[in-house]
C-alpha atoms as a PDB file:
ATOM      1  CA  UNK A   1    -136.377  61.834-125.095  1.00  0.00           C
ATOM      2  CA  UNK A   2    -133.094  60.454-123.477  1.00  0.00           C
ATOM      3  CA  UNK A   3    -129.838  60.121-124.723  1.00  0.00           C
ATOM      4  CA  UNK A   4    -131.706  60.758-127.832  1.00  0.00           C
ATOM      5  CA  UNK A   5    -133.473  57.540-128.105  1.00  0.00           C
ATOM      6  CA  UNK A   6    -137.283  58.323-129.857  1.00  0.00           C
ATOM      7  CA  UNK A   7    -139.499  56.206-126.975  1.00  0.00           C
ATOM      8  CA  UNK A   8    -142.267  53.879-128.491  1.00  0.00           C
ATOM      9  CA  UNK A   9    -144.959  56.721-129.066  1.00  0.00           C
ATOM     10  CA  UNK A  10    -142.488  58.737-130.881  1.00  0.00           C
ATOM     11  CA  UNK A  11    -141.159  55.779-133.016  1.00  0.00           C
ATOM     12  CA  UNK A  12    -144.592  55.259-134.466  1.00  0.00           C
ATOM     13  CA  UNK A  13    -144.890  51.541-132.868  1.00  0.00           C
ATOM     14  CA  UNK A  14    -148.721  50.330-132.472  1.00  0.00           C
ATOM     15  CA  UNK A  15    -149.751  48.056-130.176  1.00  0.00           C
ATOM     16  CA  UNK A  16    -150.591  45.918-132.946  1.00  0.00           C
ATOM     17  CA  UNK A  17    -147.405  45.522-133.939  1.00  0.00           C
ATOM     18  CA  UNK A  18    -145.996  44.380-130.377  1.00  0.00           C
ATOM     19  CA  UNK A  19    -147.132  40.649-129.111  1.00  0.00           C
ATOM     20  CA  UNK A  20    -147.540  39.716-125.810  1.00  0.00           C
ATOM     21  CA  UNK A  21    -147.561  35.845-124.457  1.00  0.00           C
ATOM     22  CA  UNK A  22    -145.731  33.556-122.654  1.00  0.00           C
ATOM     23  CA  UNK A  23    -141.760  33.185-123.634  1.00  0.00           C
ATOM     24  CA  UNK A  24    -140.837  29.677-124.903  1.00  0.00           C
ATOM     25  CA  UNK A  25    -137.598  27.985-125.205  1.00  0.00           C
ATOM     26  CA  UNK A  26    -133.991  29.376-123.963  1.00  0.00           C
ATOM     27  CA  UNK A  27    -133.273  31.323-126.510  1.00  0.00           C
ATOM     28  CA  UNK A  28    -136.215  33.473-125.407  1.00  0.00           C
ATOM     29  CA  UNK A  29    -135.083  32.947-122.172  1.00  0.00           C
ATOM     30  CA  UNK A  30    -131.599  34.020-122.720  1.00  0.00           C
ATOM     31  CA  UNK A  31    -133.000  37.395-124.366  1.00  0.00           C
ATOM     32  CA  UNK A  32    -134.973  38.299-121.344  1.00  0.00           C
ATOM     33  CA  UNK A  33    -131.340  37.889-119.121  1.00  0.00           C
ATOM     34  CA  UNK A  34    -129.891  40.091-121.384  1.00  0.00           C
ATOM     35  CA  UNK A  35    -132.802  42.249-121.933  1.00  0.00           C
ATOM     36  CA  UNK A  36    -132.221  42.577-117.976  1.00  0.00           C
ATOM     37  CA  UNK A  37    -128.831  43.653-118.177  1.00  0.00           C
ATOM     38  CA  UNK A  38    -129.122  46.296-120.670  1.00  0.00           C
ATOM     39  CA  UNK A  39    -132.249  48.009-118.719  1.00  0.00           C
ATOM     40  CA  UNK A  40    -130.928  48.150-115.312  1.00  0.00           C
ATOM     41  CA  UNK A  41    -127.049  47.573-115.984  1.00  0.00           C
ATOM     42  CA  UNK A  42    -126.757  45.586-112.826  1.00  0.00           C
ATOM     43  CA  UNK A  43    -123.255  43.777-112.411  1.00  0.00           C
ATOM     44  CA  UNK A  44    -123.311  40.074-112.955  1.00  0.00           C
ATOM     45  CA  UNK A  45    -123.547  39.149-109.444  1.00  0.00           C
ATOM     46  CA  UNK A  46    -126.830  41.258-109.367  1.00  0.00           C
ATOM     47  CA  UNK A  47    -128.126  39.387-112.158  1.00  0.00           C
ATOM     48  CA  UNK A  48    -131.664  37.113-111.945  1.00  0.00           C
ATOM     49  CA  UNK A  49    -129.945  34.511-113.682  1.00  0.00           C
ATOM     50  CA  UNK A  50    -131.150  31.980-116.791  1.00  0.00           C
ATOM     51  CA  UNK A  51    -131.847  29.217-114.154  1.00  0.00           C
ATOM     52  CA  UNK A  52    -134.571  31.330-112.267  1.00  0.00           C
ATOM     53  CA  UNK A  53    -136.154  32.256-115.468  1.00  0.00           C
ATOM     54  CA  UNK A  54    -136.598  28.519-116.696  1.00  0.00           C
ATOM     55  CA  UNK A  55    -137.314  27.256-113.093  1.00  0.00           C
ATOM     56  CA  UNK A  56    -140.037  30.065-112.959  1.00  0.00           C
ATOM     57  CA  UNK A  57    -141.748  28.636-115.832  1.00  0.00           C
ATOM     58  CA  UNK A  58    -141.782  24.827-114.468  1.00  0.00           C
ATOM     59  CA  UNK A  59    -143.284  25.396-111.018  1.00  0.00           C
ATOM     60  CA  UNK A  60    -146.454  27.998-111.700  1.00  0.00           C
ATOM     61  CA  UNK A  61    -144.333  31.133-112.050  1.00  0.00           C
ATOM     62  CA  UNK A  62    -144.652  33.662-115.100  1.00  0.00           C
ATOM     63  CA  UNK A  63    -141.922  34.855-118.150  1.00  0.00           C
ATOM     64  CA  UNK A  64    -144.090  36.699-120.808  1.00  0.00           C
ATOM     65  CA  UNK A  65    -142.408  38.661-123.233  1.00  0.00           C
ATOM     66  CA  UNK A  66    -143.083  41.627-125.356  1.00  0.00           C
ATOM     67  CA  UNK A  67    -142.180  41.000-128.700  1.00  0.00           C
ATOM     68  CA  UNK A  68    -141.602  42.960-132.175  1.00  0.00           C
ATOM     69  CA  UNK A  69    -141.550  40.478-134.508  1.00  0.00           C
ATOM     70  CA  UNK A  70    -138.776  37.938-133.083  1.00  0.00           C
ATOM     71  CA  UNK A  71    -137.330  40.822-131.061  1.00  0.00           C
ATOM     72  CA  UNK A  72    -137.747  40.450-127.532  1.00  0.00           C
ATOM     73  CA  UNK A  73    -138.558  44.592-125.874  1.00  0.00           C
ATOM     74  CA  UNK A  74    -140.306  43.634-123.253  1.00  0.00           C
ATOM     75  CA  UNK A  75    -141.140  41.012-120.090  1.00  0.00           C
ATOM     76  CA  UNK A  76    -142.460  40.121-116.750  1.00  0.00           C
ATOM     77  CA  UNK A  77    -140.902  37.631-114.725  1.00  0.00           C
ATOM     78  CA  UNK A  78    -143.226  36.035-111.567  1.00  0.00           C
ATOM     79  CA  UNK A  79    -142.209  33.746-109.049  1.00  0.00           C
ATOM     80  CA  UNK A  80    -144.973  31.458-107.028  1.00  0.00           C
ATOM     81  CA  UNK A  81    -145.625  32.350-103.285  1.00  0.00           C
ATOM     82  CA  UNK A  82    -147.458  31.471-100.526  1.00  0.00           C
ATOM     83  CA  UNK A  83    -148.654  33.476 -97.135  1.00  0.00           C
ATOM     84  CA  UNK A  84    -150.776  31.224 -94.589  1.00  0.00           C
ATOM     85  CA  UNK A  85    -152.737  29.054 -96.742  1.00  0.00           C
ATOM     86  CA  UNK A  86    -152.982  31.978-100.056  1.00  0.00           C
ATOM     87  CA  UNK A  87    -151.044  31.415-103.245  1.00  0.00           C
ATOM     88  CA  UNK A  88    -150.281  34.204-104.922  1.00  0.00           C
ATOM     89  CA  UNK A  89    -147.683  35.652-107.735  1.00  0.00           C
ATOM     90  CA  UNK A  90    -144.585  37.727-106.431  1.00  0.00           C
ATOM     91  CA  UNK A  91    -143.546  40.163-109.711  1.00  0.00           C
ATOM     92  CA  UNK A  92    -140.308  39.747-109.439  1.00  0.00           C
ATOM     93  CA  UNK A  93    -139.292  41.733-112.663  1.00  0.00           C
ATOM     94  CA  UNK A  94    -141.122  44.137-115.435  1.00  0.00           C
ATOM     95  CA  UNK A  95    -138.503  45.429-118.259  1.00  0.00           C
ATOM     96  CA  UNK A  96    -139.307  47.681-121.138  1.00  0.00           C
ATOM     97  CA  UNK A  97    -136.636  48.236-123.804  1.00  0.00           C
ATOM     98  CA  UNK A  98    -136.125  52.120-124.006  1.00  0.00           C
ATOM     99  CA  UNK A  99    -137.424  52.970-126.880  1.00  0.00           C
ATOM    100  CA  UNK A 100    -140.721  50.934-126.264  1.00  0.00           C
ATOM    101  CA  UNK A 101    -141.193  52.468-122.630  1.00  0.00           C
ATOM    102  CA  UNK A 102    -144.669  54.959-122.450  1.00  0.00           C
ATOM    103  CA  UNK A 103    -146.361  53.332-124.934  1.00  0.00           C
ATOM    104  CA  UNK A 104    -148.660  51.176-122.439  1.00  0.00           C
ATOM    105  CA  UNK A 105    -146.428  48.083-122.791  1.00  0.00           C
ATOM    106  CA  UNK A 106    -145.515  48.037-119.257  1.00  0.00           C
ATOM    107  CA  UNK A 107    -149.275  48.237-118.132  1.00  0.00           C
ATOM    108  CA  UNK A 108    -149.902  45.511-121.412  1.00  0.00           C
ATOM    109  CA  UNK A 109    -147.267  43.082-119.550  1.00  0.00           C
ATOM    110  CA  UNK A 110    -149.452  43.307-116.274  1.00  0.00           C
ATOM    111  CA  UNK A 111    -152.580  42.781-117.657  1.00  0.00           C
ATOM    112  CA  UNK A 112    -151.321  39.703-119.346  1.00  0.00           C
ATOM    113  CA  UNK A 113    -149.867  38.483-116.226  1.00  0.00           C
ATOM    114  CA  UNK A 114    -153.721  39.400-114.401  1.00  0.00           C
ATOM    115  CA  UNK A 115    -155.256  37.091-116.973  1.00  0.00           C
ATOM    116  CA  UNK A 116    -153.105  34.235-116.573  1.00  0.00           C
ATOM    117  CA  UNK A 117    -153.095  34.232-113.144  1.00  0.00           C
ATOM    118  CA  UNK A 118    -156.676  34.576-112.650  1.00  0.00           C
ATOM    119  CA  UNK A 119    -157.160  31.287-115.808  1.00  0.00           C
ATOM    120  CA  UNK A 120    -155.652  29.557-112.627  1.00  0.00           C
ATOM    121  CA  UNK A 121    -157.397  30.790-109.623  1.00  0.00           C
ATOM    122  CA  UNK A 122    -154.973  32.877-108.238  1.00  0.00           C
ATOM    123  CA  UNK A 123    -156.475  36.580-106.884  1.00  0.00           C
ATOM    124  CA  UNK A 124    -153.570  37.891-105.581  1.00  0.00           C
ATOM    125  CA  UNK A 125    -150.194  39.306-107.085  1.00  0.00           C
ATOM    126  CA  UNK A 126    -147.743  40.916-105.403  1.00  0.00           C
ATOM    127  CA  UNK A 127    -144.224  43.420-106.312  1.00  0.00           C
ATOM    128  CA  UNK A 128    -142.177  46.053-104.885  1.00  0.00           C
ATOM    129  CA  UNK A 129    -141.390  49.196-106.356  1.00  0.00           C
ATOM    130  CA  UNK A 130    -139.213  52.436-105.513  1.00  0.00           C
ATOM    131  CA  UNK A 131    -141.371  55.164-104.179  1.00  0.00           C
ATOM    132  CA  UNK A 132    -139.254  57.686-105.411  1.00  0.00           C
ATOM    133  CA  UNK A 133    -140.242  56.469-109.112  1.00  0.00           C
ATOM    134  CA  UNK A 134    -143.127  58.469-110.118  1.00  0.00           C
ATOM    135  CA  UNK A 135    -143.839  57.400-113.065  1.00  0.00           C
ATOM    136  CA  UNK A 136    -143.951  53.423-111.909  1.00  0.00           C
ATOM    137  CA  UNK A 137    -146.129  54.562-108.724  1.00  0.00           C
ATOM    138  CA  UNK A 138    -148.593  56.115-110.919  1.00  0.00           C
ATOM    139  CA  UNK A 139    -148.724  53.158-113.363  1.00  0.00           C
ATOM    140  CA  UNK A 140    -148.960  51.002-110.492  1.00  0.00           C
ATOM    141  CA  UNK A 141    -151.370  52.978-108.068  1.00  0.00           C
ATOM    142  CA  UNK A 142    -153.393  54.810-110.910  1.00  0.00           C
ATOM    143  CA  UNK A 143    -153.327  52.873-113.979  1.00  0.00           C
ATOM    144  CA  UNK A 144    -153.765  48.804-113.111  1.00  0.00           C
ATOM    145  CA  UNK A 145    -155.430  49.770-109.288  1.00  0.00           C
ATOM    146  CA  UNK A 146    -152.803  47.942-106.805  1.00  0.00           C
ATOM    147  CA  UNK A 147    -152.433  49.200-103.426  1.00  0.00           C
ATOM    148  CA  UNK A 148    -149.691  49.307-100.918  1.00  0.00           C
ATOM    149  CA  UNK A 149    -149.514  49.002 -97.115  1.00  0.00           C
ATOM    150  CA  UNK A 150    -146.085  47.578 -96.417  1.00  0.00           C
ATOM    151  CA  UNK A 151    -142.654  49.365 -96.624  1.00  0.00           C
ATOM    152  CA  UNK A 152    -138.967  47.549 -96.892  1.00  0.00           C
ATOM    153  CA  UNK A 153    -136.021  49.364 -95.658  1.00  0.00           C
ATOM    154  CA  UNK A 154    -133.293  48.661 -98.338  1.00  0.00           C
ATOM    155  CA  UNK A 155    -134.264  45.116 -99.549  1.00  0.00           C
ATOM    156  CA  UNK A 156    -131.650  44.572-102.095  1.00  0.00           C
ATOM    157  CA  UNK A 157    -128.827  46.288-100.104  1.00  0.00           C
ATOM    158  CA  UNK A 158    -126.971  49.325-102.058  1.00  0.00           C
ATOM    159  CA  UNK A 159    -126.746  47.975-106.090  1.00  0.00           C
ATOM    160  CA  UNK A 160    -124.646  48.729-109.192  1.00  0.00           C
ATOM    161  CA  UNK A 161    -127.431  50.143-111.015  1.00  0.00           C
ATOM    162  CA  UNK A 162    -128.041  53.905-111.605  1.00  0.00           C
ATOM    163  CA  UNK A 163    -131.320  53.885-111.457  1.00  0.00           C
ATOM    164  CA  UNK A 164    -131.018  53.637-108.662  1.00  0.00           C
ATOM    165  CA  UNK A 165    -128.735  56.303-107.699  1.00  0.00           C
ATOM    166  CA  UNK A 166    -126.693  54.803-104.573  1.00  0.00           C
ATOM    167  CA  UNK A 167    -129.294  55.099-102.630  1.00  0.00           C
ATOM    168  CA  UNK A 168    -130.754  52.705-100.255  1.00  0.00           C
ATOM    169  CA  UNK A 169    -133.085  50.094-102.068  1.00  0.00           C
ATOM    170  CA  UNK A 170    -136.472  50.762 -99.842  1.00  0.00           C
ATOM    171  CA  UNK A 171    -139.185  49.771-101.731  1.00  0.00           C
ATOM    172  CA  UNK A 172    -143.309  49.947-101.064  1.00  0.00           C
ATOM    173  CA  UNK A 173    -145.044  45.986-101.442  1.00  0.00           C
ATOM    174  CA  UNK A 174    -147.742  46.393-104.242  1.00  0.00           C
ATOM    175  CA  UNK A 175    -150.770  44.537-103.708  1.00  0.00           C
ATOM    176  CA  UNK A 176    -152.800  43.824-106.728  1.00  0.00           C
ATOM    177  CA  UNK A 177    -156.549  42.056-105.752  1.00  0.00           C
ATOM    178  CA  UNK A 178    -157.282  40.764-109.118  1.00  0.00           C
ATOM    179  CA  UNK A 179    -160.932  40.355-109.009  1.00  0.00           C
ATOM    180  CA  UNK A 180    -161.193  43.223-106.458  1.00  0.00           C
ATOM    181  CA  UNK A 181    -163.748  46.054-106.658  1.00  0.00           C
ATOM    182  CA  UNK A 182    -161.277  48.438-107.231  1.00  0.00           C
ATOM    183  CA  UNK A 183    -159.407  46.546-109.754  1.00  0.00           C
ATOM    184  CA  UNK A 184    -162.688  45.541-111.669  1.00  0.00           C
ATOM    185  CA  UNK A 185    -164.048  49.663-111.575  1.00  0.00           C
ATOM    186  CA  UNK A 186    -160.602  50.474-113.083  1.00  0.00           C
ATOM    187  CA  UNK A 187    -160.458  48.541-115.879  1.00  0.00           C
ATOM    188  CA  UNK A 188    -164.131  48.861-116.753  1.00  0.00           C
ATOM    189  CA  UNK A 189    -164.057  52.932-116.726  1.00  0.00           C
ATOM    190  CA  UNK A 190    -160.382  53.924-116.553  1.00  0.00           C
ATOM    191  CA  UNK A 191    -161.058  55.441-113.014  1.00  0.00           C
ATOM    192  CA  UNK A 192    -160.167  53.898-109.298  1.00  0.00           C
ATOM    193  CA  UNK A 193    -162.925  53.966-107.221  1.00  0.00           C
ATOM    194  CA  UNK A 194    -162.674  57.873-104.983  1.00  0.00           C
ATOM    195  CA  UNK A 195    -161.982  57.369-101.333  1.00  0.00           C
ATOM    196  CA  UNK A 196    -161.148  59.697 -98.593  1.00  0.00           C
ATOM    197  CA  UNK A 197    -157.875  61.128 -99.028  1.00  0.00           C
ATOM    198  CA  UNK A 198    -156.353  61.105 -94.922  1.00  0.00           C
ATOM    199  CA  UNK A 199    -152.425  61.821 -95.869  1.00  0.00           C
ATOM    200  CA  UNK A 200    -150.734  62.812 -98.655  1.00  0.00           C
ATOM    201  CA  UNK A 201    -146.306  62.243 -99.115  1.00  0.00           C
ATOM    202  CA  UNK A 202    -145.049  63.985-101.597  1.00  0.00           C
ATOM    203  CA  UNK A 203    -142.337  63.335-103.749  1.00  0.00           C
ATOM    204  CA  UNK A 204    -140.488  66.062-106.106  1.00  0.00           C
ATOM    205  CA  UNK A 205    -140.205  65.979-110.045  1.00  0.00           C
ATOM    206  CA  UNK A 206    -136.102  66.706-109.405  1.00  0.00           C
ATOM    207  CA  UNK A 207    -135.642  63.535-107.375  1.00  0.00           C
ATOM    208  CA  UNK A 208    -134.019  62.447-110.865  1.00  0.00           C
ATOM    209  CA  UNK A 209    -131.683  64.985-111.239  1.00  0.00           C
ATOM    210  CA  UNK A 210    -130.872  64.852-107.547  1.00  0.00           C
ATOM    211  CA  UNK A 211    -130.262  61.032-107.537  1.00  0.00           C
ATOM    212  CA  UNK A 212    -128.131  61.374-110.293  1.00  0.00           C
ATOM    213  CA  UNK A 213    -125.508  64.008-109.201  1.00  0.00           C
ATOM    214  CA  UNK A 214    -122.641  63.330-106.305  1.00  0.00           C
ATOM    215  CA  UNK A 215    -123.739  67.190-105.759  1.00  0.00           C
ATOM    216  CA  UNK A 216    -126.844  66.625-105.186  1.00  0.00           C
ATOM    217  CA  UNK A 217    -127.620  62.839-103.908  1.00  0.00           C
ATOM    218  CA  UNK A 218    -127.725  64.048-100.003  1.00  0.00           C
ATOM    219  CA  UNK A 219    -130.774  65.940-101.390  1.00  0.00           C
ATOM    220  CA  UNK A 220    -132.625  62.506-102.898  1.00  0.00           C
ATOM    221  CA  UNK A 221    -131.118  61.044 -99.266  1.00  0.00           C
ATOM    222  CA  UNK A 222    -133.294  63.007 -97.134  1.00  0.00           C
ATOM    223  CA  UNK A 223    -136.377  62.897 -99.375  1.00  0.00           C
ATOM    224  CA  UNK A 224    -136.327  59.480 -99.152  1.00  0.00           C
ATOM    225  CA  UNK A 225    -135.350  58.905 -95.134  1.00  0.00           C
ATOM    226  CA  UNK A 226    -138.369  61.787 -94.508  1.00  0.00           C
ATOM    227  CA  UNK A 227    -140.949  59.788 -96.997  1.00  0.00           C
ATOM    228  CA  UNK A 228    -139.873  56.560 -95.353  1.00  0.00           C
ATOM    229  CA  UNK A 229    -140.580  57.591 -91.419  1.00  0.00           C
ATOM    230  CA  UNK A 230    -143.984  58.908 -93.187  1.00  0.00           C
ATOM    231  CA  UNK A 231    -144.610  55.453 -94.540  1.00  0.00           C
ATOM    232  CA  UNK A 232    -143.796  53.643 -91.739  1.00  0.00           C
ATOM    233  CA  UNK A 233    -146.212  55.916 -89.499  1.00  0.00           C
ATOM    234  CA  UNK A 234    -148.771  55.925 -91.445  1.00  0.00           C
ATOM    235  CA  UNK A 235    -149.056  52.012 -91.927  1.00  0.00           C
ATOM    236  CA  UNK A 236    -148.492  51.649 -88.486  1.00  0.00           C
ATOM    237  CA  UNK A 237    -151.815  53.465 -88.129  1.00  0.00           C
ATOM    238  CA  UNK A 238    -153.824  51.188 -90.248  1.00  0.00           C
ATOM    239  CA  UNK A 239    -153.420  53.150 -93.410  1.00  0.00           C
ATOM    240  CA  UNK A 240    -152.775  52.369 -96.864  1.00  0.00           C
ATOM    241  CA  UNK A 241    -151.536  54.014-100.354  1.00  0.00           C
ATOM    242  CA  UNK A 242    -155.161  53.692-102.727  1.00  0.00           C
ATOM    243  CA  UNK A 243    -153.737  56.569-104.691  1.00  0.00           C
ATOM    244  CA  UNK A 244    -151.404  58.817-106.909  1.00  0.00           C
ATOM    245  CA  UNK A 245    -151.600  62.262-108.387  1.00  0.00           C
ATOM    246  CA  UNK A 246    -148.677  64.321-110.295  1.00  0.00           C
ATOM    247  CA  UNK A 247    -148.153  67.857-111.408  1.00  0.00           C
ATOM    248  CA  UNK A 248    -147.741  70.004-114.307  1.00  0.00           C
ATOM    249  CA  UNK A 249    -144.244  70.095-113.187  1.00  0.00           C
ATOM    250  CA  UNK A 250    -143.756  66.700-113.026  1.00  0.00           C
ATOM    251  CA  UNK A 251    -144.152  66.272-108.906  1.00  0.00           C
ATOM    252  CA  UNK A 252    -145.802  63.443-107.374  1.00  0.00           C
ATOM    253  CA  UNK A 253    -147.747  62.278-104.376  1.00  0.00           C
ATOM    254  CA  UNK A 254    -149.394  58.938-102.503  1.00  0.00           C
ATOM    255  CA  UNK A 255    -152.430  60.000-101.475  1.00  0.00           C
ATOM    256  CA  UNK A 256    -153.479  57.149 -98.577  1.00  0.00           C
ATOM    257  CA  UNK A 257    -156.941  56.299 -96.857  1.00  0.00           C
ATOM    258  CA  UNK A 258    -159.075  53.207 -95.376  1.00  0.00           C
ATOM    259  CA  UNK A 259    -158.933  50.188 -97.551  1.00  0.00           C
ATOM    260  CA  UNK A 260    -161.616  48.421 -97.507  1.00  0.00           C
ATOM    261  CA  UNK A 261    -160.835  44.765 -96.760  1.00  0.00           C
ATOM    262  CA  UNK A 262    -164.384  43.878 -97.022  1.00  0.00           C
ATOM    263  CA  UNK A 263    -164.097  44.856-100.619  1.00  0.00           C
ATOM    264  CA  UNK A 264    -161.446  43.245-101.466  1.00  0.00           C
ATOM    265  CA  UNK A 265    -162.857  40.612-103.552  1.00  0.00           C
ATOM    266  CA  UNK A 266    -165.978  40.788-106.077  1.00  0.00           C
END
């Protein structure tokens, strides 16, 4: 429980209580800018300002909120995109207040965000995410079934925020195939499908701690320099992270096979 905050599960909150739809207005606007700022503490150049959040709404993008009561604790912020002739979502932003975060709001947000963009046609959404976050890369590889073949040396340059430690921004590209087999098996028995495991990176349960100490930060460094040349060779080689498993104490690892392109969609 950090900084002594009780998270959602310990506060008692239902899902019941918590809405999720689509934000309307500024004001609702306004309170997912500064819903922003208090999660990641980025400075205000680093902000995703108001103007992106209303623009995303007017040309096919996504703002959904969380919401307890008229209290905003929670959105998703998705930007239209296009590769060759598919249109797809980019996730630009998911944001959980504290004390609402592992209560399956996060993975709630997503799942709105699958519906919508499936109402419209759309079978693809797309994000980045830090691979040395384990408990996003399991939510992300494990609980909603997206996988990930591409890797981004430091794509936001070194930021403000501690989350992020100093470190260099490198983040994995999610893929999410909405209607894909995978996807569909997932959310129909809470299990991805199984599929040769061919290489496994590892990443440690103290890659917190490490980030988060001048003492120890060279440590988080070189775990994330090794993982990256790992990345990079393995997608060079035509594989691709289907997986995610963690430890008693807290470790992770991307497990990585074939995907199945054929597969892809039902």
């Amino acid at each position: 429980m950090a900084g002594g905050k009780a998270t959602g599960a310990e506060r008692g909150v239902t899902a019941a209580e918590i809405v999720v739809r689509p934000c309307r207005g500024l004001d609702e606007m306004r309170a997912c800018v500064a819903l922003q700022k208090e999660v990641w503490n980025f400075s205000d150049a680093e902000l995703v300002p108001l103007r992106l959040f209303v623009v995303a709404e007017k040309i096919g993008g996504q703002v959904i909120g969380a919401f307890q009561g008229r209290e905003l604790v929670g959105f998703a912020l998705a930007l239209p995109g296009v590769r060759g002739s598919r249109v797809y979502l980019h996730s630009q932003m998911l944001a959980v207040r504290e004390q609402y975060r592992n209560s399956g709001l996060g993975r709630r947000l997503k799942l709105c965000q699958r519906d919508d963009a499936l109402g419209r046609g759309i079978e693809l959404m797309e994000w980045t995410f830090d691979p040395l976050e384990i408990k996003n890369s399991y939510l992300n590889l494990e609980r909603l079934g997206a996988i990930a073949r591409r890797y981004t040396r430091n794509q936001y340059g070194i930021t403000a925020t501690p989350l992020q430690g100093g470190l260099p921004t490198d983040r994995l590209v999610a893929e999410w195939w909405l209607n894909s087999r995978r996807v569909e098996t997932l959310l129909e028995t809470g299990s991805r499908p199984r599929f040769e495991i061919v290489k496994t990176i590892s990443v440690p349960g103290l890659i917190y701690q490490w980030k988060a100490s001048d003492s120890t930060r060279s440590l988080a460094k070189q775990i994330q320099e090794e993982n990256r040349e790992e990345f990079l060779e393995a997608f060079a080689a035509g594989l691709a992270v289907l997986g995610y498993e963690r430890d008693s104490e807290g470790n992770g690892r991307f497990l990585l096979g074939v995907w199945d392109e054929a597969g892809k969609c039902v």
